[in-house]
Protein backbone atom coordinates (compact mmCIF):
# COMPACT_ATOMS: atom_id res chain seq x y z
CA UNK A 1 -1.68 -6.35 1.38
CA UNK A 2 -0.45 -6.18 -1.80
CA UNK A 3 -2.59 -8.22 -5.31
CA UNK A 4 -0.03 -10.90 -6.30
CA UNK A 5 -2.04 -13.24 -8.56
CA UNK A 6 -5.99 -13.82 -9.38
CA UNK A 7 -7.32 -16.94 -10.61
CA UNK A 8 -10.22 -19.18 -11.52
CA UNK A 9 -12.37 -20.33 -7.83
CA UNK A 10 -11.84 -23.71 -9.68
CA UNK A 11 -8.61 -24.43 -9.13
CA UNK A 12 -7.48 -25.33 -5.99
CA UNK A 13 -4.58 -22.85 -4.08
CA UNK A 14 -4.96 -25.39 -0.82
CA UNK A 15 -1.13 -27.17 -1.43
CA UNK A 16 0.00 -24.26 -3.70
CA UNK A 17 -1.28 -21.66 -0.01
CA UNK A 18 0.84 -24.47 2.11
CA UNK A 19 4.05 -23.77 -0.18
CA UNK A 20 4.01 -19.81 0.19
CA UNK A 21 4.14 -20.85 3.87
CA UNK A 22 6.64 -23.28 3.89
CA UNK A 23 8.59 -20.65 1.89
CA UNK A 24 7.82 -17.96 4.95
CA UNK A 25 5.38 -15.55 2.59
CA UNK A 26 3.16 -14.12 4.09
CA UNK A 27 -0.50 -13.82 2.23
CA UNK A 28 -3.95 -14.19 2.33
CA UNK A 29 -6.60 -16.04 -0.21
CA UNK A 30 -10.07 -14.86 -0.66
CA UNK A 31 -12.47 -14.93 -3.06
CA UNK A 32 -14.13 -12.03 -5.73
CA UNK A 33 -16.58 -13.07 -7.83
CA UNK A 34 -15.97 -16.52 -9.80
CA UNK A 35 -11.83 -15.72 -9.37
CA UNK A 36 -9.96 -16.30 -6.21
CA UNK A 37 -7.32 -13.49 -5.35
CA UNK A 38 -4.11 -14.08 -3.55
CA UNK A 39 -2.94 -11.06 -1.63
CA UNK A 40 1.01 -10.86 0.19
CA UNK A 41 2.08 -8.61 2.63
CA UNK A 42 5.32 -7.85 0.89
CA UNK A 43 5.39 -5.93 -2.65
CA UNK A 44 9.00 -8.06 -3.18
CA UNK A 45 7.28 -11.20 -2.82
CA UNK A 46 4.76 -10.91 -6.18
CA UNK A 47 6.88 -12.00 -8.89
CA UNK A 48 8.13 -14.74 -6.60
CA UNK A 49 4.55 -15.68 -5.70
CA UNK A 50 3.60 -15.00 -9.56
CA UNK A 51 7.15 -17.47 -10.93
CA UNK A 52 6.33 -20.35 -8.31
CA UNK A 53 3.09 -20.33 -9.24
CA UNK A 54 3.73 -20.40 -12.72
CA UNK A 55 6.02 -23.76 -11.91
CA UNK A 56 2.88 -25.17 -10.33
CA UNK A 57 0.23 -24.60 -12.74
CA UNK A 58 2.45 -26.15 -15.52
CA UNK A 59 2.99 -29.26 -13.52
CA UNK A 60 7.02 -28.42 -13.63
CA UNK A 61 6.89 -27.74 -9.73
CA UNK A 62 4.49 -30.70 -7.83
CA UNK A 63 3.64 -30.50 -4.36
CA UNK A 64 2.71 -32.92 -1.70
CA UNK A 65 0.01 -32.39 1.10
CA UNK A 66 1.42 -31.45 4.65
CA UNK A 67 -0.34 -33.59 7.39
CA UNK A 68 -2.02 -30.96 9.39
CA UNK A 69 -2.29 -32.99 12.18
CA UNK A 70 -5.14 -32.96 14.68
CA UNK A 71 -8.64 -31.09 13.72
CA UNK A 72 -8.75 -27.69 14.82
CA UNK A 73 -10.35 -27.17 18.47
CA UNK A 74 -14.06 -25.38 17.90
CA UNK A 75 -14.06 -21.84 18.09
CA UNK A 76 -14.07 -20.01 21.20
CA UNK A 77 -15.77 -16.46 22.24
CA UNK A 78 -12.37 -15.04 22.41
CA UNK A 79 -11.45 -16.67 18.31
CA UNK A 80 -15.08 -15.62 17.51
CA UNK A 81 -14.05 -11.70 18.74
CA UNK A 82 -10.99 -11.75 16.72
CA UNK A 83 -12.39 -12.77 13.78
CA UNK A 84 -14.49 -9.97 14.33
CA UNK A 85 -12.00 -7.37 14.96
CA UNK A 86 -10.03 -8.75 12.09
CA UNK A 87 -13.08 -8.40 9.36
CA UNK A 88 -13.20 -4.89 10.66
CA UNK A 89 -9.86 -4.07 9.96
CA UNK A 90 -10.04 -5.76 6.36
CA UNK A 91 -13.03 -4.00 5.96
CA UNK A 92 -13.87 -0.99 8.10
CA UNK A 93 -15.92 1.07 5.60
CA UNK A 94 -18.26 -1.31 4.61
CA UNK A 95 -19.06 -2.42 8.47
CA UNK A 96 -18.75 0.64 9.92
CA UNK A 97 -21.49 2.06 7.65
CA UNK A 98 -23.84 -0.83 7.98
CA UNK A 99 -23.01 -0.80 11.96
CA UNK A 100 -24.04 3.31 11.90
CA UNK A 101 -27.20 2.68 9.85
CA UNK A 102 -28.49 -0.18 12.30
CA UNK A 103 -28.30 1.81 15.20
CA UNK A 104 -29.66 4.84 13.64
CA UNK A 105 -32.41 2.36 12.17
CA UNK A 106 -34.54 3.60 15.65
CA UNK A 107 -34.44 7.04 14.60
CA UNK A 108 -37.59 6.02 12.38
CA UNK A 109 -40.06 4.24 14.42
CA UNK A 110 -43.28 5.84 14.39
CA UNK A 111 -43.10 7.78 11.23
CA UNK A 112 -45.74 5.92 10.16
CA UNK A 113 -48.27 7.38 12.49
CA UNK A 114 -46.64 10.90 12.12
CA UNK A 115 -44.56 10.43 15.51
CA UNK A 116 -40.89 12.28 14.58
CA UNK A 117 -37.85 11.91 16.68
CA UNK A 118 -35.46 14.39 16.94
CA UNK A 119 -33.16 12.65 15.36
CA UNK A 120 -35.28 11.99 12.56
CA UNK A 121 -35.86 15.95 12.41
CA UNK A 122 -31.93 16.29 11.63
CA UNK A 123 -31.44 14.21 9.53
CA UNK A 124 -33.79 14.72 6.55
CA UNK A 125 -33.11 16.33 3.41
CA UNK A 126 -34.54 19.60 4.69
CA UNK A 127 -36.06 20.44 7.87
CA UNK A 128 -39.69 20.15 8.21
CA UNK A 129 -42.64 20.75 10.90
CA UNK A 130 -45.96 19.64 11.36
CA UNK A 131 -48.98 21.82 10.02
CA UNK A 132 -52.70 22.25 10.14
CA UNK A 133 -52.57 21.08 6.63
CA UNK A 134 -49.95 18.34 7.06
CA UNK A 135 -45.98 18.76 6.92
CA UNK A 136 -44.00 22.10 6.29
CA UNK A 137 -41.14 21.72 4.68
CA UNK A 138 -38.33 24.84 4.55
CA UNK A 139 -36.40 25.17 1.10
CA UNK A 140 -33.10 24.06 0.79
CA UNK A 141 -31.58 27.52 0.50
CA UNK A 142 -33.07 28.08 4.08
CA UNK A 143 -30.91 24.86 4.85
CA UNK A 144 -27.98 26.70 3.56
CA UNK A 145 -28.47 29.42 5.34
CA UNK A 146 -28.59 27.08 8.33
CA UNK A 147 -25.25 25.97 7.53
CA UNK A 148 -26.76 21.95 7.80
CA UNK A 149 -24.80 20.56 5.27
CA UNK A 150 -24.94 17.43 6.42
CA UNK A 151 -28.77 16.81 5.31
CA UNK A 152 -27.33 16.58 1.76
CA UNK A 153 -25.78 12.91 2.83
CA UNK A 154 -27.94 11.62 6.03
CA UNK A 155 -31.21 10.49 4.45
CA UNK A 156 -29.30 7.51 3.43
CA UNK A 157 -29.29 6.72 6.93
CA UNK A 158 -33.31 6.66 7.31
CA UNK A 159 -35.05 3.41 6.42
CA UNK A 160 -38.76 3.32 6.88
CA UNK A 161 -39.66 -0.98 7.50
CA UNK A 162 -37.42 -3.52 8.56
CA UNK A 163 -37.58 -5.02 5.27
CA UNK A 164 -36.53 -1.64 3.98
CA UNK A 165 -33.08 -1.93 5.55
CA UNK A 166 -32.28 -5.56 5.60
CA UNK A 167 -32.90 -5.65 1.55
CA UNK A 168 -30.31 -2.54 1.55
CA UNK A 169 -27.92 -3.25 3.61
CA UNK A 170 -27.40 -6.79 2.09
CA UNK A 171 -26.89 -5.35 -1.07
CA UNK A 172 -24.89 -2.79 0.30
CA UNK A 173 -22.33 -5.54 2.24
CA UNK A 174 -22.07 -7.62 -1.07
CA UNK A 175 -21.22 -4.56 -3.23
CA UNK A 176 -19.76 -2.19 -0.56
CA UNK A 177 -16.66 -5.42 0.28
CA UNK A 178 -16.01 -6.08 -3.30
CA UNK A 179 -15.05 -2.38 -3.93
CA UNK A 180 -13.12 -2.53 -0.47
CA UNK A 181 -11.41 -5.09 -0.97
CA UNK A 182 -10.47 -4.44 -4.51
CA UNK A 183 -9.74 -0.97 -4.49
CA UNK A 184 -9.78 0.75 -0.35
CA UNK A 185 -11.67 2.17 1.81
CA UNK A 186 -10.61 5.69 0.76
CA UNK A 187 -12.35 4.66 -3.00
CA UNK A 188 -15.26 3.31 -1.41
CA UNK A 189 -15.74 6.27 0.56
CA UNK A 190 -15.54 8.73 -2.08
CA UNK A 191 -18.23 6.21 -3.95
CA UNK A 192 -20.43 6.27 -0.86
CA UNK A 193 -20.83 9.53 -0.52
CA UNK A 194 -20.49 11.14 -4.03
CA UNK A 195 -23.14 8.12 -4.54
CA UNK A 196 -25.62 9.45 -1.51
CA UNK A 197 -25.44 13.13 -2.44
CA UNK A 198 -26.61 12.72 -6.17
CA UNK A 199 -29.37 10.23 -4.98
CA UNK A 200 -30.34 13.10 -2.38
CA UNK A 201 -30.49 15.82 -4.35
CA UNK A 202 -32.14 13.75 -7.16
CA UNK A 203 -34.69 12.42 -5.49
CA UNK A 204 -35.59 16.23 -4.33
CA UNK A 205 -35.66 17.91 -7.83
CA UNK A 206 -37.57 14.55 -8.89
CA UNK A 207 -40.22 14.32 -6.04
CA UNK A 208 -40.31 17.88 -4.43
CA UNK A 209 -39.91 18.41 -0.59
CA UNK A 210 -41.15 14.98 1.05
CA UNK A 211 -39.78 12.62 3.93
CA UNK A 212 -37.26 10.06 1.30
CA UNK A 213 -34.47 8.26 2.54
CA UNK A 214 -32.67 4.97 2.69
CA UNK A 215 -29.45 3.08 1.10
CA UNK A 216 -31.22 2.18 -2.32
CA UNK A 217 -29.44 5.78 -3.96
CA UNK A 218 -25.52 4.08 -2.66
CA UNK A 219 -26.47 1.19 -3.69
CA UNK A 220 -27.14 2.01 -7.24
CA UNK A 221 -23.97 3.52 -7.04
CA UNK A 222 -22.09 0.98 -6.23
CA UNK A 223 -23.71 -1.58 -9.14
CA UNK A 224 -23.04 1.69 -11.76
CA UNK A 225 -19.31 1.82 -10.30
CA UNK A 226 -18.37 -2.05 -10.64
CA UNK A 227 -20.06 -2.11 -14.04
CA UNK A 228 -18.14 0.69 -15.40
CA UNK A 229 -14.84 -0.21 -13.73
CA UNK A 230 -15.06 -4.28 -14.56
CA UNK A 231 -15.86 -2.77 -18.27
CA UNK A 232 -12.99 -0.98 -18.67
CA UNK A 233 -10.46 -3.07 -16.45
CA UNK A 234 -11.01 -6.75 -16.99
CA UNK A 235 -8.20 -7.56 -15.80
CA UNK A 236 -9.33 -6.08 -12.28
CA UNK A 237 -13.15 -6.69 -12.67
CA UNK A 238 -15.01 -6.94 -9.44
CA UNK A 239 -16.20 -9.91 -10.89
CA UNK A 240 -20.31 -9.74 -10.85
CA UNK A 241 -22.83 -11.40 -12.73
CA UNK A 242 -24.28 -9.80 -15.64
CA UNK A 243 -27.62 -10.80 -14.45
CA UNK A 244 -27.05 -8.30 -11.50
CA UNK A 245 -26.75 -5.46 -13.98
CA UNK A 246 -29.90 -6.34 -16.52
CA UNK A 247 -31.60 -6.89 -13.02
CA UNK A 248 -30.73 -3.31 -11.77
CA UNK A 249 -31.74 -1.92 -15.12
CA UNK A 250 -35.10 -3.57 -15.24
CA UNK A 251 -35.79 -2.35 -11.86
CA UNK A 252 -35.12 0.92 -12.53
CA UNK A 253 -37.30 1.09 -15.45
CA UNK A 254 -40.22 -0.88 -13.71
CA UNK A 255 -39.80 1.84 -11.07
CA UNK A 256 -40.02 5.25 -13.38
CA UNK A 257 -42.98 3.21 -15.14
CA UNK A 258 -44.77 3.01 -11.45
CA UNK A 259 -44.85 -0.84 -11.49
CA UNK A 260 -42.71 -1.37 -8.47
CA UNK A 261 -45.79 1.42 -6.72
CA UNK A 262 -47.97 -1.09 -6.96
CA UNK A 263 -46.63 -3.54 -5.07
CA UNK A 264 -47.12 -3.63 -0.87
CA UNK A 265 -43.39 -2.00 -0.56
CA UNK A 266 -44.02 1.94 -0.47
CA UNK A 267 -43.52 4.35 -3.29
CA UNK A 268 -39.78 3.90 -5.27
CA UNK A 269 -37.47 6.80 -4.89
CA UNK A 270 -36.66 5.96 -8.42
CA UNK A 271 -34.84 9.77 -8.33
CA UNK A 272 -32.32 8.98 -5.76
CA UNK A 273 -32.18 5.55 -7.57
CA UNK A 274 -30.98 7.75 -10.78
CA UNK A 275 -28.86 10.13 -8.97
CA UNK A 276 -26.67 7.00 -7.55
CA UNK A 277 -26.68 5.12 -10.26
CA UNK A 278 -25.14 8.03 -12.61
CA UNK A 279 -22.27 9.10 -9.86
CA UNK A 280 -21.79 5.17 -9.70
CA UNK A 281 -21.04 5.46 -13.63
CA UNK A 282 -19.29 8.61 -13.61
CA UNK A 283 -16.99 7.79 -10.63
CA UNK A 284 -16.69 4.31 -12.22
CA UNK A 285 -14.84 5.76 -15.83
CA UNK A 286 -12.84 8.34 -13.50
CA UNK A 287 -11.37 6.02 -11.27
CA UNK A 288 -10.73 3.37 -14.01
CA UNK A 289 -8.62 5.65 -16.32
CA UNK A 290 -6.72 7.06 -13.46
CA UNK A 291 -5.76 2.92 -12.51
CA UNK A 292 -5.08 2.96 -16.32
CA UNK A 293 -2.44 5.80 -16.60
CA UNK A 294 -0.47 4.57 -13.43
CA UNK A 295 -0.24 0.93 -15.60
CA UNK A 296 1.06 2.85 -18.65
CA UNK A 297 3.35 5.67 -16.91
């Protein structure tokens, strides 16, 4: 789908949405932020979409309300599976990385009472094993030499408490679909896991060889990246309160200050915290000048 117009979620598309219809274009409505963004499937149909619109919101071009005859029948298991299907394909990389991190959510029972899967074992920032004086952990130039690579991105996978993930991952779905459906899954990808990787091997340098995981690091990310990028395109912002951002900030400091330590929610990784939140930033500048020299070339 192809961005044909964005516009205040106070004015009403419902007769202008009927009129693309009646005029066979194809598009889709949805919302981002306190704007509403119209989206065709054709890239010759936005400076139709943008001119007709332009009739309408001037009053030159006035439209009547189509009688939609009966009320829609309720919705059935099979509509209820392909509205699933469909928000998986609008939005595959922001479900299929909360669906992954449920079902590895198992991986982490018993921790608590020093009872390690195997899965758990692999997926850690560096291998570990269990000692007369408590845990071993091996050096990450051992995990080199192991050729596991993948520890550098998997801890964002382990959450320790239900309350752990839930708080995440509904952070994660509110951030992780605005950049998706703003910018692609490819961009959000790239975000994830640049995002993941600095929180990793932040939290490490910060906190030493320990058992640290969890979305918090990507999610950080993702507030750095859509406060960078709505910055420096406002005419593309993501479209998120500014309370969001002086709430991530304060958090952040509360955490380095050992505030958040005190209360009944385990220690902070305030490292990986860090880590995310400066790829976020970084990633955010890069990927706003590059949308900025396609505009101007």
């Amino acid at each position: 789908m192809k961005l044909a117009l964005e516009v205040s979620r106070d004015i009403d598309l419902s007769l202008f949405s009927q009129y693309l219809w009646q005029q066979r274009i194809t598009h889709r409505i949805n919302e981002s932020g306190d704007n509403q963004v119209l989206w065709v499937a054709s890239e010759a149909d936005i400076e139709t979409v943008k001119a007709f619109y332009t009739r309408f919101s001037t009053g030159e071009m006035r439209l009547q309300k189509i009688d939609q005859g009966p009320a829609e029948a309720p919705v059935t298991g099979s509509k209820r599976l392909a509205l699933v299907v469909w928000s998986f394909i609008k939005l595959p990389v922001t479900l299929s990385v909360i669906l992954l991190t449920v079902l590895l959510y198992p991986i982490s029972w018993g921790v608590d009472q020093n009872e390690f899967s195997d899965w758990f074992r692999l997926m850690t920032f560096v291998p570990f094993d269990i000692g007369g004086r408590g845990l071993l952990f091996a050096t990450v130039a051992e995990t080199f030499n192991s050729l596991e690579y993948w520890r550098l991105l998997t801890p964002m996978f382990i959450h320790f408490s239900l309350l752990h993930i839930v708080f995440n991952l509904l952070w994660f779905w509110e951030l992780g679909r605005r950049v998706e459906t703003r910018l692609g899954g490819a961009e959000l990808t790239i975000v994830i896991l640049a995002s993941s990787l600095c929180a990793n091997v932040a939290q490490y340098m910060l906190s030493g060889p320990s058992l640290f995981g969890g979305m918090s690091g990507v999610v950080f990310g993702l507030l750095g990246f859509t406060l960078v990028w709505s910055r420096l395109l406002p005419s593309r912002t993501i479209a998120l309160p500014d309370g969001v951002y002086i709430f991530m900030f304060v958090f952040l400091a509360l955490g380095f200050a050992g505030i958040i330590d005190l209360l009944p929610f385990g220690n902070m990784a305030n490292g990986a915290h860090l880590g995310g939140l400066l790829a976020g930033l970084i990633l955010g500048f890069a990927f706003a000048m590059l949308e900025k020299g396609k505009t101007t070339s």
